[in-house]
C-alpha atoms as a PDB file:
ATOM      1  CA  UNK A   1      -7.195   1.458  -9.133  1.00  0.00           C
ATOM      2  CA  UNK A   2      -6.695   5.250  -8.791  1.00  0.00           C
ATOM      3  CA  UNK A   3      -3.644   7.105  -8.552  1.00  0.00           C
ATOM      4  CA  UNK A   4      -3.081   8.402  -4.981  1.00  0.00           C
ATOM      5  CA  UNK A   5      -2.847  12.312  -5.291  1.00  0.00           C
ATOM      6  CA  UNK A   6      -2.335  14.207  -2.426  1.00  0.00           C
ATOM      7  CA  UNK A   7      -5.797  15.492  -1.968  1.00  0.00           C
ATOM      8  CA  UNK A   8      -6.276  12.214  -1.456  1.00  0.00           C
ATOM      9  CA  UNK A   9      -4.462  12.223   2.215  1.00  0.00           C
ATOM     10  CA  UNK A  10      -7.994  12.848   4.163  1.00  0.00           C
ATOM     11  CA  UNK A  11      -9.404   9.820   2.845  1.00  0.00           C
ATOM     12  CA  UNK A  12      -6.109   7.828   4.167  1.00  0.00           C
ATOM     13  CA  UNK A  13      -6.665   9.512   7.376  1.00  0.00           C
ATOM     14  CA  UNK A  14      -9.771   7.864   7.426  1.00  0.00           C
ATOM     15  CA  UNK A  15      -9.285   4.603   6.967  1.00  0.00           C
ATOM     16  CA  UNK A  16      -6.502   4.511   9.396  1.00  0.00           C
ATOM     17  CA  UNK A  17      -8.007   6.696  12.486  1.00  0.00           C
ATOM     18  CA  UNK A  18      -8.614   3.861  14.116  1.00  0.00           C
ATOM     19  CA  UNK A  19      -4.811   2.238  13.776  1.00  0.00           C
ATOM     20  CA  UNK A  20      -3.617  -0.061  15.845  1.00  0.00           C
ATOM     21  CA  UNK A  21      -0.614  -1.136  14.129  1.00  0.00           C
ATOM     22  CA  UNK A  22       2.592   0.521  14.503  1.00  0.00           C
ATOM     23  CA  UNK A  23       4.632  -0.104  11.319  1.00  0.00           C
ATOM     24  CA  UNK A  24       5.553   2.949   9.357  1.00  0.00           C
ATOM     25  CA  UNK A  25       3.576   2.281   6.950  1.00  0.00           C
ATOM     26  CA  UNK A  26       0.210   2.398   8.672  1.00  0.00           C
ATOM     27  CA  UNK A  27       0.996   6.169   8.352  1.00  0.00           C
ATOM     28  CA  UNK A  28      -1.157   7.922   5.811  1.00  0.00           C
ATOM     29  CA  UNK A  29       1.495  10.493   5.612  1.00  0.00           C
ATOM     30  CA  UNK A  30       4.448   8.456   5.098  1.00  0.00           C
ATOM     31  CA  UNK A  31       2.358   6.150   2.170  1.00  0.00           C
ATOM     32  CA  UNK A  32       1.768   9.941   0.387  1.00  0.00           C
ATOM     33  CA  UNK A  33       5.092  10.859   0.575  1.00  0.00           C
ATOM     34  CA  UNK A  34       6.258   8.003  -1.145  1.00  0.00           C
ATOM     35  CA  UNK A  35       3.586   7.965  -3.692  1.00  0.00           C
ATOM     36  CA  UNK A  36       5.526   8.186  -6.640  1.00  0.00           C
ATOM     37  CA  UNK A  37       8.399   5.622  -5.743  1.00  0.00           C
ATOM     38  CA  UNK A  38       6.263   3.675  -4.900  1.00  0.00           C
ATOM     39  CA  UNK A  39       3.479   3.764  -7.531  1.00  0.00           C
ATOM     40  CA  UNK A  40       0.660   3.883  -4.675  1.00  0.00           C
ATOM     41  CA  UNK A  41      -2.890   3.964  -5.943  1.00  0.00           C
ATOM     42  CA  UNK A  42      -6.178   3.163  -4.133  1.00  0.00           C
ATOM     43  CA  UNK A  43      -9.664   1.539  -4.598  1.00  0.00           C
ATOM     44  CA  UNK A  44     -12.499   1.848  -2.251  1.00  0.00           C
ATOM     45  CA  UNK A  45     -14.925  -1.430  -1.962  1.00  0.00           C
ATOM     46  CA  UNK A  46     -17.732  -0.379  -0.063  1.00  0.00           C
ATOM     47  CA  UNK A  47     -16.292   1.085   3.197  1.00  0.00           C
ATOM     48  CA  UNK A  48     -13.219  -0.955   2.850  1.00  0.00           C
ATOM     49  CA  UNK A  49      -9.843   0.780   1.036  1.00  0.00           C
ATOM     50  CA  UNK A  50      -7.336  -1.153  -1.064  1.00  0.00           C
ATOM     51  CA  UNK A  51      -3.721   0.271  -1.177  1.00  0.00           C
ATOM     52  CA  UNK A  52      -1.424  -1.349  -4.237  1.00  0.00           C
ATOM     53  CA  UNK A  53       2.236   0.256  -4.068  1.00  0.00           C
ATOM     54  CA  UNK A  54       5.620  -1.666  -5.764  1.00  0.00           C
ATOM     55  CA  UNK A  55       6.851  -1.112  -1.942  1.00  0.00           C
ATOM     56  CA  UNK A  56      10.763  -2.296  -3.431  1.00  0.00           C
ATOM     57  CA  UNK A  57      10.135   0.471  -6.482  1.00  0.00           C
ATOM     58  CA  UNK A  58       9.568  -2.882  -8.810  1.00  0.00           C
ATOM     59  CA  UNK A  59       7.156  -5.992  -8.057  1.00  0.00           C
ATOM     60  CA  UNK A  60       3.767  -4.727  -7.285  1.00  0.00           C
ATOM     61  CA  UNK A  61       2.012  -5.990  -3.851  1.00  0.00           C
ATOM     62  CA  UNK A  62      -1.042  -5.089  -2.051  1.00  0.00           C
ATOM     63  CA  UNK A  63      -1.239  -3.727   1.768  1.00  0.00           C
ATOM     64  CA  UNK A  64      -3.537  -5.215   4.294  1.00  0.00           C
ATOM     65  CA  UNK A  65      -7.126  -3.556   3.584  1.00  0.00           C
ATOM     66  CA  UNK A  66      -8.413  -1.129   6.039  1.00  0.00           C
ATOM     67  CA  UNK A  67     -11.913  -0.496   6.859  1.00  0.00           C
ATOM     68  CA  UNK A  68     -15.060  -2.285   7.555  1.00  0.00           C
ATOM     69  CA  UNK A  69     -14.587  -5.876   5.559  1.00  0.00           C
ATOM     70  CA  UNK A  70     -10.494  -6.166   5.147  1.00  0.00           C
ATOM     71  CA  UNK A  71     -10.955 -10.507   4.981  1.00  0.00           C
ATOM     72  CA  UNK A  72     -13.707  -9.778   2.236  1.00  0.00           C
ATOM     73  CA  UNK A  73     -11.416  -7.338   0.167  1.00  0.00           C
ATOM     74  CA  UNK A  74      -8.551 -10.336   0.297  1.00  0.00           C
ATOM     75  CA  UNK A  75     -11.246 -12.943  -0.565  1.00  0.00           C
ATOM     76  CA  UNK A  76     -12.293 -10.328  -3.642  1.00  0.00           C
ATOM     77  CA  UNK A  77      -8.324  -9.759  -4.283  1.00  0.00           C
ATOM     78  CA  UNK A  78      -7.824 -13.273  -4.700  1.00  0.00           C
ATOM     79  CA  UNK A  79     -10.717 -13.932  -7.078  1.00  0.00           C
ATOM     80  CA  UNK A  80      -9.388 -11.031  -9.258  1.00  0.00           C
ATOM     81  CA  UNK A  81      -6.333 -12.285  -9.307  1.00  0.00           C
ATOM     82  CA  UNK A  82      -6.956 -16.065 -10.358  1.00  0.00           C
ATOM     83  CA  UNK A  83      -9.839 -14.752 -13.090  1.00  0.00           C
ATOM     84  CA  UNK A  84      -6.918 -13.039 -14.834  1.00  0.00           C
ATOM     85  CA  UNK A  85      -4.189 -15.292 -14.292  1.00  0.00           C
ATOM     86  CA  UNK A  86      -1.871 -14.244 -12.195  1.00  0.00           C
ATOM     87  CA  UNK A  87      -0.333 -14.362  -8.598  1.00  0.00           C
ATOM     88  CA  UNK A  88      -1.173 -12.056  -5.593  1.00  0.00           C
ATOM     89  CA  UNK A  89       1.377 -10.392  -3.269  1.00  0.00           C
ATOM     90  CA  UNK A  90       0.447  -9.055   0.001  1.00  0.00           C
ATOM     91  CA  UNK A  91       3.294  -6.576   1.205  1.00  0.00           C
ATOM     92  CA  UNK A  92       4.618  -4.653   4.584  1.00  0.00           C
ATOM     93  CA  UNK A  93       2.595  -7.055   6.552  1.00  0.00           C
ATOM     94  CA  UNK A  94       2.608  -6.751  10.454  1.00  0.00           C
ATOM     95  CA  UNK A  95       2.220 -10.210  12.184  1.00  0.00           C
ATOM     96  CA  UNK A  96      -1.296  -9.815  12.722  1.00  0.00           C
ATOM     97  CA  UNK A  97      -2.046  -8.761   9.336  1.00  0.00           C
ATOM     98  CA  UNK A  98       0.260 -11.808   8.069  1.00  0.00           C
ATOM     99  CA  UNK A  99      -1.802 -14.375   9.939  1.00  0.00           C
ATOM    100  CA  UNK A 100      -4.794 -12.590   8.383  1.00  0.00           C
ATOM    101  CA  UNK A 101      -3.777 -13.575   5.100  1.00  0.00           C
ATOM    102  CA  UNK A 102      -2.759 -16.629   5.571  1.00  0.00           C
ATOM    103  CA  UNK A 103      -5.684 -18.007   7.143  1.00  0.00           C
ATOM    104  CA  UNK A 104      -7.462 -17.143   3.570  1.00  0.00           C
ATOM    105  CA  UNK A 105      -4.393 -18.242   1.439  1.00  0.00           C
ATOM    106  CA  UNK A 106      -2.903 -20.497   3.551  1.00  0.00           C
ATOM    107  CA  UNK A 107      -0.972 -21.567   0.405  1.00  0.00           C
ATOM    108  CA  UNK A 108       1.100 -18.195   0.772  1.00  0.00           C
ATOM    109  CA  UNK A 109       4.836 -17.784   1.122  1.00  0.00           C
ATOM    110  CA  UNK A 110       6.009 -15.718   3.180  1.00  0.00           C
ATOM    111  CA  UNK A 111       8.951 -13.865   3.005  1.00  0.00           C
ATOM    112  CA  UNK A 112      10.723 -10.211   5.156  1.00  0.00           C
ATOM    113  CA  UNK A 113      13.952  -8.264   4.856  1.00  0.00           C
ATOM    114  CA  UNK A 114      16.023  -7.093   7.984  1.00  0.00           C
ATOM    115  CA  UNK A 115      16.686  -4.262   6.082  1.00  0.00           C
ATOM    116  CA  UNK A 116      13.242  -2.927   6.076  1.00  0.00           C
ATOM    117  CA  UNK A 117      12.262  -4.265   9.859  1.00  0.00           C
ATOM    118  CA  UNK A 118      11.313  -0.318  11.840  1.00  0.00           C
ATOM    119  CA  UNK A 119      12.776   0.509  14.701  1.00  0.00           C
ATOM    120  CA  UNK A 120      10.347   1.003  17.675  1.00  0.00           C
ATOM    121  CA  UNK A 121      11.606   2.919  20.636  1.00  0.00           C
ATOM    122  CA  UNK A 122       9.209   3.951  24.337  1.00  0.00           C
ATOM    123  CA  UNK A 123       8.812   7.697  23.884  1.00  0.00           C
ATOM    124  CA  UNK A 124       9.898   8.242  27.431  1.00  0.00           C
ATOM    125  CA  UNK A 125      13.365   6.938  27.167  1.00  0.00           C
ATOM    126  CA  UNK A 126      14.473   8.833  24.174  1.00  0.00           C
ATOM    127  CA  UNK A 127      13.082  12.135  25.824  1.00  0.00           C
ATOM    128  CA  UNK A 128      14.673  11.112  29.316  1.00  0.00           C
ATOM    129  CA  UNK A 129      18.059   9.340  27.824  1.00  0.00           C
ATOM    130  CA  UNK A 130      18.512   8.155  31.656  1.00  0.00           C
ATOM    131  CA  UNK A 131      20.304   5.639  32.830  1.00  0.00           C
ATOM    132  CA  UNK A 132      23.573   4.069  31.822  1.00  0.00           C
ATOM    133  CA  UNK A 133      22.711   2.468  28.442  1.00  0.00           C
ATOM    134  CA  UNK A 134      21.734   5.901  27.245  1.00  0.00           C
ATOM    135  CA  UNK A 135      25.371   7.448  28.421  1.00  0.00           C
ATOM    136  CA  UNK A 136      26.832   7.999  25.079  1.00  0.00           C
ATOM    137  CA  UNK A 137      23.834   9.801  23.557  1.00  0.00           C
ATOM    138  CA  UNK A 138      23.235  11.913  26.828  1.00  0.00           C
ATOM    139  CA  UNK A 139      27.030  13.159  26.680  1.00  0.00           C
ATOM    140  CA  UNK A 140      26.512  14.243  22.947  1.00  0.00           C
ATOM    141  CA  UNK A 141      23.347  15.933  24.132  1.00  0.00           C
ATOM    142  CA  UNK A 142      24.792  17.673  27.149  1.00  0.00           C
ATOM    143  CA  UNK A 143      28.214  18.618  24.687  1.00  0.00           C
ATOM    144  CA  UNK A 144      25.656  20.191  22.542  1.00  0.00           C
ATOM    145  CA  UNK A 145      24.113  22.459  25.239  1.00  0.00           C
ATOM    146  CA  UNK A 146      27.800  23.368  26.553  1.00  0.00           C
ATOM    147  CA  UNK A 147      28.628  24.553  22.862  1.00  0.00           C
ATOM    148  CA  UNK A 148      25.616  25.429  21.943  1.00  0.00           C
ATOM    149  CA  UNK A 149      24.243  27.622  25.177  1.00  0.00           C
ATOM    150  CA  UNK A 150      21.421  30.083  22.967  1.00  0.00           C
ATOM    151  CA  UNK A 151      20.273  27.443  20.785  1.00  0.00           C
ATOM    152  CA  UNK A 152      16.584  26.779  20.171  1.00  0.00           C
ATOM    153  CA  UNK A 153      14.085  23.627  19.628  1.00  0.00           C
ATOM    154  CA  UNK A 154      10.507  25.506  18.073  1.00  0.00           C
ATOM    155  CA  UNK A 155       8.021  23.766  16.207  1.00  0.00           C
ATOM    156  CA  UNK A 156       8.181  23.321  12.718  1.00  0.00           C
ATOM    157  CA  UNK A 157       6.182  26.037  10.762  1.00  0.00           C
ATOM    158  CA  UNK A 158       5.716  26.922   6.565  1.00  0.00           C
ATOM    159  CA  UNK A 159       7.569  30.269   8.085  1.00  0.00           C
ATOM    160  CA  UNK A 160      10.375  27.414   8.647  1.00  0.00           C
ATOM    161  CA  UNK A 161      10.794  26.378   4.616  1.00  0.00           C
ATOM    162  CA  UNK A 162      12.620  28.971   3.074  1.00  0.00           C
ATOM    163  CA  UNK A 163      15.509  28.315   5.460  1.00  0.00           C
ATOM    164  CA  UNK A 164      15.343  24.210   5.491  1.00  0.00           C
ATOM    165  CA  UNK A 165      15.463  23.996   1.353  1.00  0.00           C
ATOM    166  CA  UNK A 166      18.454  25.091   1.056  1.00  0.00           C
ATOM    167  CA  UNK A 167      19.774  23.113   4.759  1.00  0.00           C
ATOM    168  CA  UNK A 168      18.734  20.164   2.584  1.00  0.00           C
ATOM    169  CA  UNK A 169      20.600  21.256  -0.470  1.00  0.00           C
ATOM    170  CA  UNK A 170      23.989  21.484   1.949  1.00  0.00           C
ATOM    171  CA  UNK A 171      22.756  18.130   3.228  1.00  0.00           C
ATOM    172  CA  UNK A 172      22.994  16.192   0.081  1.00  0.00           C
ATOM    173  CA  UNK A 173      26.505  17.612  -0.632  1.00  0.00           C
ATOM    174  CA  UNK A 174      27.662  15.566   2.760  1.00  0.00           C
ATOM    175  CA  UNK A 175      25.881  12.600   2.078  1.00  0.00           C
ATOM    176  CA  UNK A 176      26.146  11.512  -1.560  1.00  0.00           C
ATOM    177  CA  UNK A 177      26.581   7.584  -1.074  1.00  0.00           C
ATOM    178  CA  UNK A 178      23.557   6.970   0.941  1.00  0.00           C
ATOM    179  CA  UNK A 179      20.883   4.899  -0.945  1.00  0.00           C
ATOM    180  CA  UNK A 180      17.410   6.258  -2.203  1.00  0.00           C
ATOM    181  CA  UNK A 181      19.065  10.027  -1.429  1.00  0.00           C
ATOM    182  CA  UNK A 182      17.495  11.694  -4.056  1.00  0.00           C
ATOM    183  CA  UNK A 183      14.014  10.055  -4.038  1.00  0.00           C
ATOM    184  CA  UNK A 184      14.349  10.800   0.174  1.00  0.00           C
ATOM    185  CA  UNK A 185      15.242  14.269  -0.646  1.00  0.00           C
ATOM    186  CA  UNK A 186      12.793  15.082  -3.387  1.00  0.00           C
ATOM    187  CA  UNK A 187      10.432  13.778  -1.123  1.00  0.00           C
ATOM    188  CA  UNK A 188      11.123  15.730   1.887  1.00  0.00           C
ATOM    189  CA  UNK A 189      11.081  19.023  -0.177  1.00  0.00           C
ATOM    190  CA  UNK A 190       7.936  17.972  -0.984  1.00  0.00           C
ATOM    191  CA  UNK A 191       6.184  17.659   2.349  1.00  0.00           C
ATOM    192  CA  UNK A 192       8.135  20.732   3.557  1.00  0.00           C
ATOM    193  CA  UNK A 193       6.662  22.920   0.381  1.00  0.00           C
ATOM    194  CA  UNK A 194       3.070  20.897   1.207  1.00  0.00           C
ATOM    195  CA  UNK A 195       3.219  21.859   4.781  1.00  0.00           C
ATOM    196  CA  UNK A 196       0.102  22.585   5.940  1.00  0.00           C
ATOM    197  CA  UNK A 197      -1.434  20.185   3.564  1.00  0.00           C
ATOM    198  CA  UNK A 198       0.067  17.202   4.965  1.00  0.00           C
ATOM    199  CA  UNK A 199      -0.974  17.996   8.205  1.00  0.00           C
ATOM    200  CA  UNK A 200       1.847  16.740  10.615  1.00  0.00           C
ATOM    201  CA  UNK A 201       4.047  17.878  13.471  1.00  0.00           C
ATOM    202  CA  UNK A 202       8.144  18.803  13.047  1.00  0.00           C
ATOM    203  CA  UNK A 203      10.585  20.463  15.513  1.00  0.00           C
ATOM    204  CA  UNK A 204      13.792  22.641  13.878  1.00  0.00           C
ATOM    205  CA  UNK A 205      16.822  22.502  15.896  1.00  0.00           C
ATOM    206  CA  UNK A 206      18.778  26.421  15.894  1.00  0.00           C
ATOM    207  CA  UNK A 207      22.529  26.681  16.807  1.00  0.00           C
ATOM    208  CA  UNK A 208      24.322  30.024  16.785  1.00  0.00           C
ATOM    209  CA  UNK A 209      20.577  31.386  14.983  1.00  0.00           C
ATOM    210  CA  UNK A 210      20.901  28.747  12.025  1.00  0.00           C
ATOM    211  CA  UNK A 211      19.342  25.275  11.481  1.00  0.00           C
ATOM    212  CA  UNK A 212      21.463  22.597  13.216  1.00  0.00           C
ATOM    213  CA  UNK A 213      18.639  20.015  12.293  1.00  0.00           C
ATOM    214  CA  UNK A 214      15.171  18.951  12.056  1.00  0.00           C
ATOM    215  CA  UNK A 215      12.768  16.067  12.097  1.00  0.00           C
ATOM    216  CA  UNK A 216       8.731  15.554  10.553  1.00  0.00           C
ATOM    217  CA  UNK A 217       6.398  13.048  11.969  1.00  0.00           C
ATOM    218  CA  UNK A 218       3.261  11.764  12.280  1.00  0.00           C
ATOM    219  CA  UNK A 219       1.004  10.579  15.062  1.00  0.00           C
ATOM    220  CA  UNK A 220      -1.132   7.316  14.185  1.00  0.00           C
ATOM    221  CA  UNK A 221      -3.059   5.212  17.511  1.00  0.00           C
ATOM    222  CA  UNK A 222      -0.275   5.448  20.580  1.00  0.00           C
ATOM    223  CA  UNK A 223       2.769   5.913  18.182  1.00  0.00           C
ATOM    224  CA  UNK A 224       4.649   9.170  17.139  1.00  0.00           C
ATOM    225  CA  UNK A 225       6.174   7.515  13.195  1.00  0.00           C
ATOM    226  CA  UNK A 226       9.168  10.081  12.654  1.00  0.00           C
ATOM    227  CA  UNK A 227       9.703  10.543   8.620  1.00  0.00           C
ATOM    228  CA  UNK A 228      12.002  12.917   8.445  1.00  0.00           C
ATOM    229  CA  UNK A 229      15.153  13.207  10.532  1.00  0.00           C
ATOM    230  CA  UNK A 230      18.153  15.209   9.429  1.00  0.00           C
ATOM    231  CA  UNK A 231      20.864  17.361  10.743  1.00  0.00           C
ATOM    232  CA  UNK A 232      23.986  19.378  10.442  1.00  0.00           C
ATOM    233  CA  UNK A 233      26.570  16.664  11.448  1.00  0.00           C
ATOM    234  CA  UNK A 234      29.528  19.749  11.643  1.00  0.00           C
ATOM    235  CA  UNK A 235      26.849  20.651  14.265  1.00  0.00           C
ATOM    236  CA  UNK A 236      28.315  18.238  17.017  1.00  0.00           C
ATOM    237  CA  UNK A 237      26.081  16.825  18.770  1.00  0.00           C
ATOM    238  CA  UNK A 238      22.677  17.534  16.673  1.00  0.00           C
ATOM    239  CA  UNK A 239      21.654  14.093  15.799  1.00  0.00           C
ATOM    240  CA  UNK A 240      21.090  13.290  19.104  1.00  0.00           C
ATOM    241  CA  UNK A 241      19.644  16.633  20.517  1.00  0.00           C
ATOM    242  CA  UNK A 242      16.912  16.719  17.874  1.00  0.00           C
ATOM    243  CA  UNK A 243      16.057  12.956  18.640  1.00  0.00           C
ATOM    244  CA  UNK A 244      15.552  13.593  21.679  1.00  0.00           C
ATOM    245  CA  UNK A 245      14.494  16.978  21.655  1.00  0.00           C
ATOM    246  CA  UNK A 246      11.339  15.224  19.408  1.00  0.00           C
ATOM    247  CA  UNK A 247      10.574  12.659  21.751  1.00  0.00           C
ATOM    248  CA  UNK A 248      10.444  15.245  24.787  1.00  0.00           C
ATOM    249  CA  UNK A 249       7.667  17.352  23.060  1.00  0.00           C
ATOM    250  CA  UNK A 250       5.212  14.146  23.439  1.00  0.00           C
ATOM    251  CA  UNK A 251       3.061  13.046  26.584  1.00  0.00           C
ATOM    252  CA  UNK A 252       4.594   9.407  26.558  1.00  0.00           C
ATOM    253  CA  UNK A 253       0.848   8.134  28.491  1.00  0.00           C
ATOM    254  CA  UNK A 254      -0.798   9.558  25.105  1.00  0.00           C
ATOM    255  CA  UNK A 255       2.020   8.387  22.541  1.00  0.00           C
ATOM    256  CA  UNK A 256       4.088   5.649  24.422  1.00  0.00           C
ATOM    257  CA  UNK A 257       6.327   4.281  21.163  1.00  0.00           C
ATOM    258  CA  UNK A 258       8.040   6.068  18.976  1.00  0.00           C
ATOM    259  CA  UNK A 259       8.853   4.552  15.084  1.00  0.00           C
ATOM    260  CA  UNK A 260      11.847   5.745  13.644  1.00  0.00           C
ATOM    261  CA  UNK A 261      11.922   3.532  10.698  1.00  0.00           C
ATOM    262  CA  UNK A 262      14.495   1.260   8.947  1.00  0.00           C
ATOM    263  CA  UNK A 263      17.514   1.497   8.237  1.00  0.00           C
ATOM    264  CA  UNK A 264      17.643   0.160   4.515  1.00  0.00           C
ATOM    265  CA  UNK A 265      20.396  -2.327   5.554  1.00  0.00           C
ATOM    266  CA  UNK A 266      22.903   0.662   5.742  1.00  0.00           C
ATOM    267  CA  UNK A 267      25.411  -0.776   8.253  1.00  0.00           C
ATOM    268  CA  UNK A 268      25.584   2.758   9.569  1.00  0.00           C
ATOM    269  CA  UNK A 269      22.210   3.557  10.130  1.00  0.00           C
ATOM    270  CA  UNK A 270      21.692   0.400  11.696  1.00  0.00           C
ATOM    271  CA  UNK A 271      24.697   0.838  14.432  1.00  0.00           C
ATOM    272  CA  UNK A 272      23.290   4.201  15.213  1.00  0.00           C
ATOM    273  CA  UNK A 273      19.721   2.761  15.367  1.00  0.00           C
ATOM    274  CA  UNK A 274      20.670  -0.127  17.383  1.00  0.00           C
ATOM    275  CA  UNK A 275      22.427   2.114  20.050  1.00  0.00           C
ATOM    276  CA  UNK A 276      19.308   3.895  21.272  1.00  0.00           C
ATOM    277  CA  UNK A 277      18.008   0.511  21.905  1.00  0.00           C
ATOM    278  CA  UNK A 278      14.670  -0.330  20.485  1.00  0.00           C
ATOM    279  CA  UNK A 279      12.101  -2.379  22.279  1.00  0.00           C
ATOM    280  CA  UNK A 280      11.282  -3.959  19.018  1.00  0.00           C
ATOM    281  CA  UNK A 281      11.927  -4.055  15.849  1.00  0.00           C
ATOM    282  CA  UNK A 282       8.676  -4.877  13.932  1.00  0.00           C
ATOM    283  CA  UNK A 283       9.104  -6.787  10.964  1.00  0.00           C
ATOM    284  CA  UNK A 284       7.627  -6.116   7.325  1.00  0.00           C
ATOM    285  CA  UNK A 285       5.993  -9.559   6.211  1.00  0.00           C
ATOM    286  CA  UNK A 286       5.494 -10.284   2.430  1.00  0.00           C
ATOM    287  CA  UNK A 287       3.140 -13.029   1.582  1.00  0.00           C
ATOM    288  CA  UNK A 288       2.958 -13.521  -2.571  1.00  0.00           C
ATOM    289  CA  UNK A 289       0.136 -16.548  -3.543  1.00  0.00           C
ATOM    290  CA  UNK A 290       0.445 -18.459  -6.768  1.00  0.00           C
ATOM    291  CA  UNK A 291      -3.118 -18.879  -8.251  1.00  0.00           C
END
C-alpha cells in the first residue's frame, strides 16, 4: 500500500465519479483531509482502488473497493489476509456495501457507532427553512439580517485565506473542550492553504466587513458533503445563516441531499444536528472477519 499524498486527490476523484453513496466518506476530499489521522494509503488492482485508513486513529480497516471488480478486490483481501495470518476489517460501510461483504464473508461481525452515523438533510429545506419545524432556525436567520443589514455571503476564494487563518486561531480559543479540535483545525488550515488544489466549493459569511463564518464542501453523485462548518458564535445568529446560506447556493434538482456529517457523540452537536431535522441518518457499518 502507498501513502495517500495529496497529488494523489485526482486519482480519488476517479474512482468515485461515479458515486452513488452518500456517506461522508465517499468524498475524495474529505478521505485527503484526514489522511494523516487516519493513516490512509491506497493500492490500485487493475482498475479497482483499495483504500486502508485506521478510521478510529487506531485499528486498521479497509473501505469498500471502488472501481471495476470491488467483490474481486474483497475476495483478493481476504486471501491476503488468511496467507499471513490475520483478521480483516471492512470499515465506514454503507448498507449496501455491508451486504456486499457479507455475502463473501458471511462469517463477518458487524458492528456501528451512533456517534459516527452522518447526518443527511434535502438541500431544499435547509435553503428554504419553511414551515413550522424550521421556526427556531428561521428566527436566528432573520435576527441576523435585522443586526446584520450590510453583511455579505461570497464564495470562498485563496484571496479569502489570509483573513480565515487567523478567524480559526480566535476559533480555537472559544472552543477548547471539543474532541479531535486540533487534528480538525490543523486540517482545515490545510485545505484552506491547499485551496485550489483540493478543488471544492466554500461560502464566507461577512458581518460589519469581517468574517462571521464559513463552511467547505464537496459535491459527490446528488449530494453536497459539507467538511468544514464554523462560525463566530458572538456573531448571533451565524451558525444558522451560513447553513443555510450554503444550502441556498445549490440547485436542489441537481444536488437534492445535503451531508453534514457526525457529530462524534458530542451531546451538543447532536441537539443542534437533530434540530434541523435530517431525513436520515446513514449509518457507518464495520464488518471485521476472523480468518
Amino acid at each position: 500500500m502507498k501513502t495517500a499524498a495529496l497529488t494523489d486527490l485526482p486519482l480519488l476523484r476517479r474512482y468515485f465519479e461515479d458515486e452513488k453513496e452518500r456517506l461522508s466518506t465517499a468524498s475524495p476530499a474529505l478521505l485527503m483531509m484526514w489522511r494523516d489521522y487516519f493513516r490512509l494509503s491506497l493500492r490500485e488492482v487493475g482498475d479497482t482502488l483499495l483504500l486502508r485508513l485506521a478510521y478510529d486513529g487506531i485499528h486498521e480497516g479497509y473501505l469498500y473497493p471502488r472501481g471495476a471488480d470491488p467483490e474481486g478486490a474483497v475476495r483478493l483481501l481476504a486471501e491476503e489476509a488468511r496467507a499471513e495470518g490475520h483478521g480483516l476489517r471492512f470499515v465506514c460501510l454503507s448498507d449496501r456495501e455491508r451486504d456486499a461483504v457479507l455475502s463473501l464473508l458471511p462469517a463477518g461481525e458487524v458492528t456501528s457507532d451512533r456517534g459516527e452515523a452522518d447526518y443527511l438533510y434535502r438541500t431544499e429545506e435547509l435553503a428554504t427553512l419553511a414551515g413550522r419545524r424550521y421556526g427556531g432556525q428561521r428566527n436566528h436567520v432573520n435576527r441576523f439580517d435585522r443586526l446584520y443589514p450590510d453583511h455579505s455571503l461570497s464564495p470562498l476564494t485563496e484571496a479569502d485565506v489570509p483573513e480565515l487563518l487567523p478567524f480559526l486561531d480566535r476559533f480555537a480559543e472559544r472552543h477548547a473542550e471539543r474532541p479531535l479540535l486540533r487534528e480538525e483545525l490543523d486540517m482545515t488550515r490545510e485545505v484552506l492553504k491547499n485551496y485550489k488544489a483540493y478543488g471544492m466549493e466554500g461560502v464566507v459569511l461577512r458581518a460589519e466587513g469581517r468574517v462571521a463564518a464559513f463552511a467547505v464542501g464537496e459535491v459527490v453523485g446528488d449530494t453536497l458533503s459539507v467538511h468544514i462548518e464554523k462560525a463566530d458564535t458572538t456573531v448571533a445568529g451565524s451558525y444558522q445563516k451560513i447553513v443555510q446560506g450554503f444550502a441556498a447556493r445549490k440547485d436542489p434538482a441537481a444536488v437534492p441531499y445535503l451531508n453534514r456529517e457526525d457529530d462524534m457523540n458530542d451531546e451538543g452537536l447532536r441537539r443542534s444536528k437533530l434540530s434541523y431535522h435530517p431525513v436520515a441518518l446513514l449509518e457507518k457499518w464495520c464488518v471485521t472477519v476472523a480468518l
